[in-house]
C-alpha atoms as a PDB file:
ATOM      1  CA  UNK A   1      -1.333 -29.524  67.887  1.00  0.00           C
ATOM      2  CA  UNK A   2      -0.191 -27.715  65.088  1.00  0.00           C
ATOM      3  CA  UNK A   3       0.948 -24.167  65.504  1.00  0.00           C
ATOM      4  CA  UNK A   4      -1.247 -21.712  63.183  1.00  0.00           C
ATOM      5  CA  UNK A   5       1.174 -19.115  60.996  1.00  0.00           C
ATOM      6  CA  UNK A   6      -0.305 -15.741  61.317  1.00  0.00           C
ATOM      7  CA  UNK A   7      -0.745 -13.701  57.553  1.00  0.00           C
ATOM      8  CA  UNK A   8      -0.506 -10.261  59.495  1.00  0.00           C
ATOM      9  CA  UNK A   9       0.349  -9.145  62.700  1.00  0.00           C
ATOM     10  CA  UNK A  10      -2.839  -7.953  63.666  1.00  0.00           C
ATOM     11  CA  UNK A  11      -3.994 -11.996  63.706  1.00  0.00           C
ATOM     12  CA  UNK A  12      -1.506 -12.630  66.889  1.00  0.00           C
ATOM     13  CA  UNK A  13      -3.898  -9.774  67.954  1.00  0.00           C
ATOM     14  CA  UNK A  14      -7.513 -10.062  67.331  1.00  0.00           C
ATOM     15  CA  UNK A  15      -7.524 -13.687  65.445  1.00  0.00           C
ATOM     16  CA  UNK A  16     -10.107 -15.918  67.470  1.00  0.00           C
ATOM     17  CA  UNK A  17      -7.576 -18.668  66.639  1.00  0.00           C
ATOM     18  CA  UNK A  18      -5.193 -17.013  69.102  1.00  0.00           C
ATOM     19  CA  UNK A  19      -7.616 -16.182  71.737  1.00  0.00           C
ATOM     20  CA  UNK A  20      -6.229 -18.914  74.308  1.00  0.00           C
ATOM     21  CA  UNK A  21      -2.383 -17.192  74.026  1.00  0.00           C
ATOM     22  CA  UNK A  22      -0.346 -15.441  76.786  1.00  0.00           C
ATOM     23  CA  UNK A  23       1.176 -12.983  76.822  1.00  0.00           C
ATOM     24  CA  UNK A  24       4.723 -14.400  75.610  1.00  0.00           C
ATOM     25  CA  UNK A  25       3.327 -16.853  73.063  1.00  0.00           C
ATOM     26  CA  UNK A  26       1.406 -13.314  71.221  1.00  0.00           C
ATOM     27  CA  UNK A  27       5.204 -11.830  71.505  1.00  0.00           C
ATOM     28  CA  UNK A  28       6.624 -14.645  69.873  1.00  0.00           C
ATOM     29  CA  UNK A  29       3.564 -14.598  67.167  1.00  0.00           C
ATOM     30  CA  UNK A  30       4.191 -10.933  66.646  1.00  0.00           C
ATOM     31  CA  UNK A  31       8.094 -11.595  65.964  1.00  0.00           C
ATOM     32  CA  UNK A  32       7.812 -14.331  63.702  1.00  0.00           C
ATOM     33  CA  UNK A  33       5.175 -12.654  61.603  1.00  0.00           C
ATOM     34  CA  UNK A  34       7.693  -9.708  61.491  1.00  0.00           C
ATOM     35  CA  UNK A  35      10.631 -12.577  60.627  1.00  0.00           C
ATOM     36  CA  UNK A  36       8.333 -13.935  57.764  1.00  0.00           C
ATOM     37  CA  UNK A  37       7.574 -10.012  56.596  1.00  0.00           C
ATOM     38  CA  UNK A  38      11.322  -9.541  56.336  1.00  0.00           C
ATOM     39  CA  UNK A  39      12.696 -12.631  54.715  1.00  0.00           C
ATOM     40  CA  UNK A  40       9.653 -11.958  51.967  1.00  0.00           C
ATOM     41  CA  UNK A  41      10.885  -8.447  51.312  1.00  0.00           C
ATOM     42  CA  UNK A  42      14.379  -9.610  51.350  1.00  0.00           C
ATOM     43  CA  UNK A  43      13.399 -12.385  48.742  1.00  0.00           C
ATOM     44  CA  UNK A  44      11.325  -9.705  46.722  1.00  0.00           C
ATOM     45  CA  UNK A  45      14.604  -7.189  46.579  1.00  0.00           C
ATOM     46  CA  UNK A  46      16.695 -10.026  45.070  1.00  0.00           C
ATOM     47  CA  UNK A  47      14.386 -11.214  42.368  1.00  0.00           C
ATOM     48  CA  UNK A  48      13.917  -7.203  41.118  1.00  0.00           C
ATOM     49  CA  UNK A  49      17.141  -6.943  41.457  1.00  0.00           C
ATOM     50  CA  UNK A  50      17.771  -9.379  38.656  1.00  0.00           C
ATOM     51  CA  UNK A  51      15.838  -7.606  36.542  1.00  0.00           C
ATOM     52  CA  UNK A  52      17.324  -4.743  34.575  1.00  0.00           C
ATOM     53  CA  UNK A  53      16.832  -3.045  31.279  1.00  0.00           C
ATOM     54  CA  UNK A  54      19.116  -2.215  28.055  1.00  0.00           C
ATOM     55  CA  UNK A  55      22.511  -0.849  28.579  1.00  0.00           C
ATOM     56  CA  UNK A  56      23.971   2.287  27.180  1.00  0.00           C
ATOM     57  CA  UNK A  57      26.291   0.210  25.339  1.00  0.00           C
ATOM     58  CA  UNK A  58      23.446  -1.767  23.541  1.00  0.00           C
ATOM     59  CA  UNK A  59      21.745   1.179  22.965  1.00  0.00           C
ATOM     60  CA  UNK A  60      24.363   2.997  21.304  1.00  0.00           C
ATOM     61  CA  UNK A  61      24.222  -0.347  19.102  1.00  0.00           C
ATOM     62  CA  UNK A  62      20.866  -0.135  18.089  1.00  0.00           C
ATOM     63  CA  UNK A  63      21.228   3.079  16.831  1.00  0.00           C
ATOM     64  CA  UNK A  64      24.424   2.974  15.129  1.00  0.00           C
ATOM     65  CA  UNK A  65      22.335  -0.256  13.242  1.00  0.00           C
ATOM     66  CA  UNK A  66      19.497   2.111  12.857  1.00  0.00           C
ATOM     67  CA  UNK A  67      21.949   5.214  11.492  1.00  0.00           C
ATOM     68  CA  UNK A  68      23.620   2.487   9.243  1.00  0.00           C
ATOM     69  CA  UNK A  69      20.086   1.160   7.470  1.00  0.00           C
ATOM     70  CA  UNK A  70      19.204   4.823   7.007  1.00  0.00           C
ATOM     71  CA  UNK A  71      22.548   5.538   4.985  1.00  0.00           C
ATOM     72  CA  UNK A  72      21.507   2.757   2.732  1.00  0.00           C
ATOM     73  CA  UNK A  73      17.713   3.264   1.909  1.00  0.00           C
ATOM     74  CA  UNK A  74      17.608   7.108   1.727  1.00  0.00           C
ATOM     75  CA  UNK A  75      20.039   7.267  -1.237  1.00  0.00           C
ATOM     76  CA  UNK A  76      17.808   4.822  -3.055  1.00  0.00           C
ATOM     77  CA  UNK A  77      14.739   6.775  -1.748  1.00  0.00           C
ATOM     78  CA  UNK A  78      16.011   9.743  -3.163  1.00  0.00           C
ATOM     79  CA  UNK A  79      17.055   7.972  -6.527  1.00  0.00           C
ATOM     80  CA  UNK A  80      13.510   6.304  -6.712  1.00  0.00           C
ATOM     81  CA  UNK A  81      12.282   9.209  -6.254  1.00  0.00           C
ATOM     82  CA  UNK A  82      13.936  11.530  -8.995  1.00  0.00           C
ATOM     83  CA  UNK A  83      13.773   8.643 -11.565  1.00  0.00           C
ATOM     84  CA  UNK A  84       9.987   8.807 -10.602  1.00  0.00           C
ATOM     85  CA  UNK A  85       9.760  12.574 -11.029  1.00  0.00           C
ATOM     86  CA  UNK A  86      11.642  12.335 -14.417  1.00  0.00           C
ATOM     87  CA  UNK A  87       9.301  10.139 -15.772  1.00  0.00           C
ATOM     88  CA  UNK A  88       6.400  12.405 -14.863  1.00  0.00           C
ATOM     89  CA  UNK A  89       8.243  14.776 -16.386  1.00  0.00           C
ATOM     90  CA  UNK A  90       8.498  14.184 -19.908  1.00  0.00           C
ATOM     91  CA  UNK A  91       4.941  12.299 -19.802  1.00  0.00           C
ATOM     92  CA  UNK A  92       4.073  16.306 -18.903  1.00  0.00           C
ATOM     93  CA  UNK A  93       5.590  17.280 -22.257  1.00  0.00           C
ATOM     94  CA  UNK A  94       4.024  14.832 -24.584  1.00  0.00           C
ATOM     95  CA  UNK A  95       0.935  15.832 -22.964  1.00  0.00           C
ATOM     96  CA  UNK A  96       1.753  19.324 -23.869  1.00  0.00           C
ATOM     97  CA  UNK A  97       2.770  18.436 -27.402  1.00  0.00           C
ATOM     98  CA  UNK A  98      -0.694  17.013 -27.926  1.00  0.00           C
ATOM     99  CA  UNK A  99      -2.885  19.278 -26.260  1.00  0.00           C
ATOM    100  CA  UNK A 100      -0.733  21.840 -28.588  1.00  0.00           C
ATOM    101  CA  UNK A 101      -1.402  19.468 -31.691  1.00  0.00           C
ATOM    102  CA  UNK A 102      -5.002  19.483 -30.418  1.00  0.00           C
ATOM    103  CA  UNK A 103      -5.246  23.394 -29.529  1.00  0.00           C
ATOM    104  CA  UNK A 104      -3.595  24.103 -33.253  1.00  0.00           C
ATOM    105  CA  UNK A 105      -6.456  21.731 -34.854  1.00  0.00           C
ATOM    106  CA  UNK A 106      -9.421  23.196 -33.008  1.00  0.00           C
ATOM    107  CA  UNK A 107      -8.011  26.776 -33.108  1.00  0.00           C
ATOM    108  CA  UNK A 108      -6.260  27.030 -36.317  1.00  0.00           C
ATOM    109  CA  UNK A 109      -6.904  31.238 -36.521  1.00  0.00           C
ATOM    110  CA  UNK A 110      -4.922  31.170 -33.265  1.00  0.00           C
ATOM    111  CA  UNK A 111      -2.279  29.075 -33.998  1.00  0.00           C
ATOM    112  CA  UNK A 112      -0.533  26.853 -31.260  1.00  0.00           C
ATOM    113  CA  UNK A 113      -1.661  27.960 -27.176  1.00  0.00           C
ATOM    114  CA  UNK A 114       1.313  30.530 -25.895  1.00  0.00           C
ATOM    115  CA  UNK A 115       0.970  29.775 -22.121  1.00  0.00           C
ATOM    116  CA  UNK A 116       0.031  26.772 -20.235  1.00  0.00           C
ATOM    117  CA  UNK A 117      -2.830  28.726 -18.533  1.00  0.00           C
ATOM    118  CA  UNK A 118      -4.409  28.948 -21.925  1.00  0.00           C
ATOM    119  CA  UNK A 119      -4.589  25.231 -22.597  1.00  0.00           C
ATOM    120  CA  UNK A 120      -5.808  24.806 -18.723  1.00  0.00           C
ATOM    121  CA  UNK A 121      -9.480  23.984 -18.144  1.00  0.00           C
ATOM    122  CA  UNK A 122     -12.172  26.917 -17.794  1.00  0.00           C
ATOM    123  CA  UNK A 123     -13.522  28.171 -14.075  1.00  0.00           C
ATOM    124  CA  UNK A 124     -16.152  26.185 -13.418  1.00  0.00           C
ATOM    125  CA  UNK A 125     -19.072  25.092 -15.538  1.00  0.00           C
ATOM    126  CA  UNK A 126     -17.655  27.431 -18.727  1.00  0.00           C
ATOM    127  CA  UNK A 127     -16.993  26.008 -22.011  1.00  0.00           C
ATOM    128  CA  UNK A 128     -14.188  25.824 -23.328  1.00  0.00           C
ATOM    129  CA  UNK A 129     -12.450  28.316 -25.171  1.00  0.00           C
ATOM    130  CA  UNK A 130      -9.034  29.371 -27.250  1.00  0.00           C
ATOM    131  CA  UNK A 131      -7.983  31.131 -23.698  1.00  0.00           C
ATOM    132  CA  UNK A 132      -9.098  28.237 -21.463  1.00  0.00           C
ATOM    133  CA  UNK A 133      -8.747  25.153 -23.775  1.00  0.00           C
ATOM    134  CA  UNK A 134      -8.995  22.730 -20.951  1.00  0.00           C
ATOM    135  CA  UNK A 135      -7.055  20.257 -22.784  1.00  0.00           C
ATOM    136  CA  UNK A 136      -4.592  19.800 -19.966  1.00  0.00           C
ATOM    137  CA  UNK A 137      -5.198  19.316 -15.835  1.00  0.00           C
ATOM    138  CA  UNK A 138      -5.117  22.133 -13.109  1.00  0.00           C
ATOM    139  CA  UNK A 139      -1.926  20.907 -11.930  1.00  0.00           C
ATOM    140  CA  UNK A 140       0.318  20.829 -15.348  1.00  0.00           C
ATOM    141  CA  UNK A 141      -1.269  24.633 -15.851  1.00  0.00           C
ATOM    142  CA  UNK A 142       0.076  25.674 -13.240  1.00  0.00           C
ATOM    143  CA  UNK A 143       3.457  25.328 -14.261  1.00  0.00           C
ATOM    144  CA  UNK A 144       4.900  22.774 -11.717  1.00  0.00           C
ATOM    145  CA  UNK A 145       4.161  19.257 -11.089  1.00  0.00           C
ATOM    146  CA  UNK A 146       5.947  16.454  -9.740  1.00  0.00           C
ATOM    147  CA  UNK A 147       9.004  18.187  -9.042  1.00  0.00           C
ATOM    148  CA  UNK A 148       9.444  19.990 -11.970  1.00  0.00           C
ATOM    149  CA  UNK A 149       8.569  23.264 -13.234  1.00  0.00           C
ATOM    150  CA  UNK A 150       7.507  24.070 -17.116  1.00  0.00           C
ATOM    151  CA  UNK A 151       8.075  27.263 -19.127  1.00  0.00           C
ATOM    152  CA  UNK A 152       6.946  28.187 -22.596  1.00  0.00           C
ATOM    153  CA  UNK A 153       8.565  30.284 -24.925  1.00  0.00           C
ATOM    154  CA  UNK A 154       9.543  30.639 -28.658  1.00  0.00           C
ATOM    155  CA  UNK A 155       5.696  31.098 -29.589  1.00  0.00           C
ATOM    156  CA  UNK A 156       6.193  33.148 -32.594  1.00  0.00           C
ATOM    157  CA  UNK A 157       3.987  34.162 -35.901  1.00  0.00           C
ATOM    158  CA  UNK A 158       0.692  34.991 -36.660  1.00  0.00           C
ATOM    159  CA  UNK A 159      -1.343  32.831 -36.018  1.00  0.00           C
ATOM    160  CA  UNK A 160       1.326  31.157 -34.021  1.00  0.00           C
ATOM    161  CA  UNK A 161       3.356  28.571 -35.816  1.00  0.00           C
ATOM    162  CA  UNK A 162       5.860  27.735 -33.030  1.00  0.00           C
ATOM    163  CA  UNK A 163       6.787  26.900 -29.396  1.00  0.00           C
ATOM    164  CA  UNK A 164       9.185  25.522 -27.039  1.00  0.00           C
ATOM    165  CA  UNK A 165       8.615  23.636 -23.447  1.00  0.00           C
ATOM    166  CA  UNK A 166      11.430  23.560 -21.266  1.00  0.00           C
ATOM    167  CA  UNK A 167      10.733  21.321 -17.600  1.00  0.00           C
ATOM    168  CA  UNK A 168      13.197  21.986 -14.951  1.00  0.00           C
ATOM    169  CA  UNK A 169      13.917  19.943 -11.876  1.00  0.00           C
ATOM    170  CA  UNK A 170      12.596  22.382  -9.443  1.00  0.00           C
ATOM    171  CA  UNK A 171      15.375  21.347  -6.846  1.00  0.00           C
ATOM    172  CA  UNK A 172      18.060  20.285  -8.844  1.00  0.00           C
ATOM    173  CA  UNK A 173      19.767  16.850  -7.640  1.00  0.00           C
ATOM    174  CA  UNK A 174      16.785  16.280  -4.860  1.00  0.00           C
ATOM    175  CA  UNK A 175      13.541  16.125  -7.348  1.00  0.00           C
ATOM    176  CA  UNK A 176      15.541  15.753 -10.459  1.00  0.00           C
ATOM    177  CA  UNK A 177      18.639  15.894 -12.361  1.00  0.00           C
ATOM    178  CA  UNK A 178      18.203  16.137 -16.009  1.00  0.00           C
ATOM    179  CA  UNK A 179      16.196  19.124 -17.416  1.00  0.00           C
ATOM    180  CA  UNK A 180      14.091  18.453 -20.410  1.00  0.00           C
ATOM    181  CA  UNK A 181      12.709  20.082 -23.439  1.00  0.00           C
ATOM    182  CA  UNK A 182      10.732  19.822 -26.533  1.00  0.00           C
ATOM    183  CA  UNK A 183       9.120  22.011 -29.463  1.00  0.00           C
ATOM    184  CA  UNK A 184       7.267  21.690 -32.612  1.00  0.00           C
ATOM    185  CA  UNK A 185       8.940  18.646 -33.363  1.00  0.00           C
ATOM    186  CA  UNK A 186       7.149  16.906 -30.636  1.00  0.00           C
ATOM    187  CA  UNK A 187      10.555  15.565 -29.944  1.00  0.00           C
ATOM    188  CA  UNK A 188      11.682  15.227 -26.167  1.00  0.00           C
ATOM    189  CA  UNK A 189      15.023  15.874 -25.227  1.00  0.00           C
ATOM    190  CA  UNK A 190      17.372  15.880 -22.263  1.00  0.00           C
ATOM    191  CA  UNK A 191      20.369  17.746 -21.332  1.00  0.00           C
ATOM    192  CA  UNK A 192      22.519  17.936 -17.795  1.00  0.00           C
ATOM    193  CA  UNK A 193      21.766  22.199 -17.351  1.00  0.00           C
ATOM    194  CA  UNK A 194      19.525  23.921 -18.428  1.00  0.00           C
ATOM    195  CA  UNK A 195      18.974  24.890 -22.391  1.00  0.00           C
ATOM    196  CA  UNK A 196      18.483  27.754 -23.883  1.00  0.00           C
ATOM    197  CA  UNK A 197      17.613  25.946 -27.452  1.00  0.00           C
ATOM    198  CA  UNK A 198      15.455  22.814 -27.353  1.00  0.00           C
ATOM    199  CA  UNK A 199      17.901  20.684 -30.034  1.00  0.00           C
ATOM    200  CA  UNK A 200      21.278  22.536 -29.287  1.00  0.00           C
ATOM    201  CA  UNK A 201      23.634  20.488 -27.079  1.00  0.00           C
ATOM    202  CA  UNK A 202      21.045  18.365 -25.864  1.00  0.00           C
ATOM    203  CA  UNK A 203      20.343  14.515 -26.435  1.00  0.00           C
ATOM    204  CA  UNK A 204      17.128  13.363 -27.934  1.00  0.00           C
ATOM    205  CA  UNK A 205      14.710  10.268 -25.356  1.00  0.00           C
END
């Protein structure tokens, strides 16, 4: 007859299969179900003890590979980015240069705009008018945009008959590097520092 293997110890017990043993036989049952129990656990321990996760020495490798990628794209990030912020910078001016030319036109009792507020757009639903022109956005009135920061000055005469722009990186080396300027000329130029005199020591786009 073929001897039943108990799944718990409570079959050697109270299993109807096991009704018809003594005394000794339901030790024996009891033993070898506590045997099997043991030999499982023991084969459980080995196969989590193969397991086991990174070491500190590959970790220290992923993020020394990590630390190494970073050096190389945030320099070229930071380029991209001031190249970017350049570029918006003296499309900013010939903006202003036109919305001047445009202001001058419309205006011509006034003369060219003297701040950058007074070429912004009116509050609300107003018309325009030669102190809120609205022939340049919200942002550019504002005086800084993309990185940079714009000034007027040299707005001389009556009616007004010059002026001078002058965008500035607004953290030098991190959103830009060269400054820029232009005037009545509606020429843009470039210089390393900041100018004084759009056209003195500085290098025409």
């Amino acid at each position: 007859m073929r001897k039943l293997i108990p799944e718990k110890v409570s079959d050697c017990l109270f299993d109807p299969r096991h009704e018809g043993l003594n005394r000794t036989s339901r030790t024996f049952c009891v033993q070898s179900r506590f045997t099997r129990a043991t030999r499982e656990n023991q084969m459980s321990t080995q196969l989590g003890g193969n397991r086991k996760g990174f070491s500190l020495i590959e970790l220290l490798i992923v993020v020394a590979i990590i630390l190494i990628i970073a050096a190389i794209a945030i320099p070229n990030l930071l380029r991209s980015r001031i190249a970017a912020n350049e570029a918006s910078a003296v499309g900013s001016l010939r903006t202003l240069n036109t919305a001047e030319i445009t202001y001058n036109t419309t205006y011509p009792t006034v003369g060219f705009a003297c701040s950058l507020s007074t070429l912004g757009p009116p509050s609300g639903s107003t018309s325009a008018t030669s102190t809120t022109a609205g022939l340049i956005d919200a942002n550019l009135s504002s005086g800084i945009k993309s990185g940079y920061s714009f000034t007027m000055s040299n707005c001389i005469g009556t009616p007004k008959y010059s002026y001078q722009y002058t965008a500035q990186p607004t953290s030098p080396g991190v959103s830009g590097q060269r400054y820029f300027c232009t005037d009545t000329s509606a020429i843009i130029q470039w210089a390393s520092s900041l100018m004084t005199t759009c056209g003195t020591s500085t290098t025409p786009l």
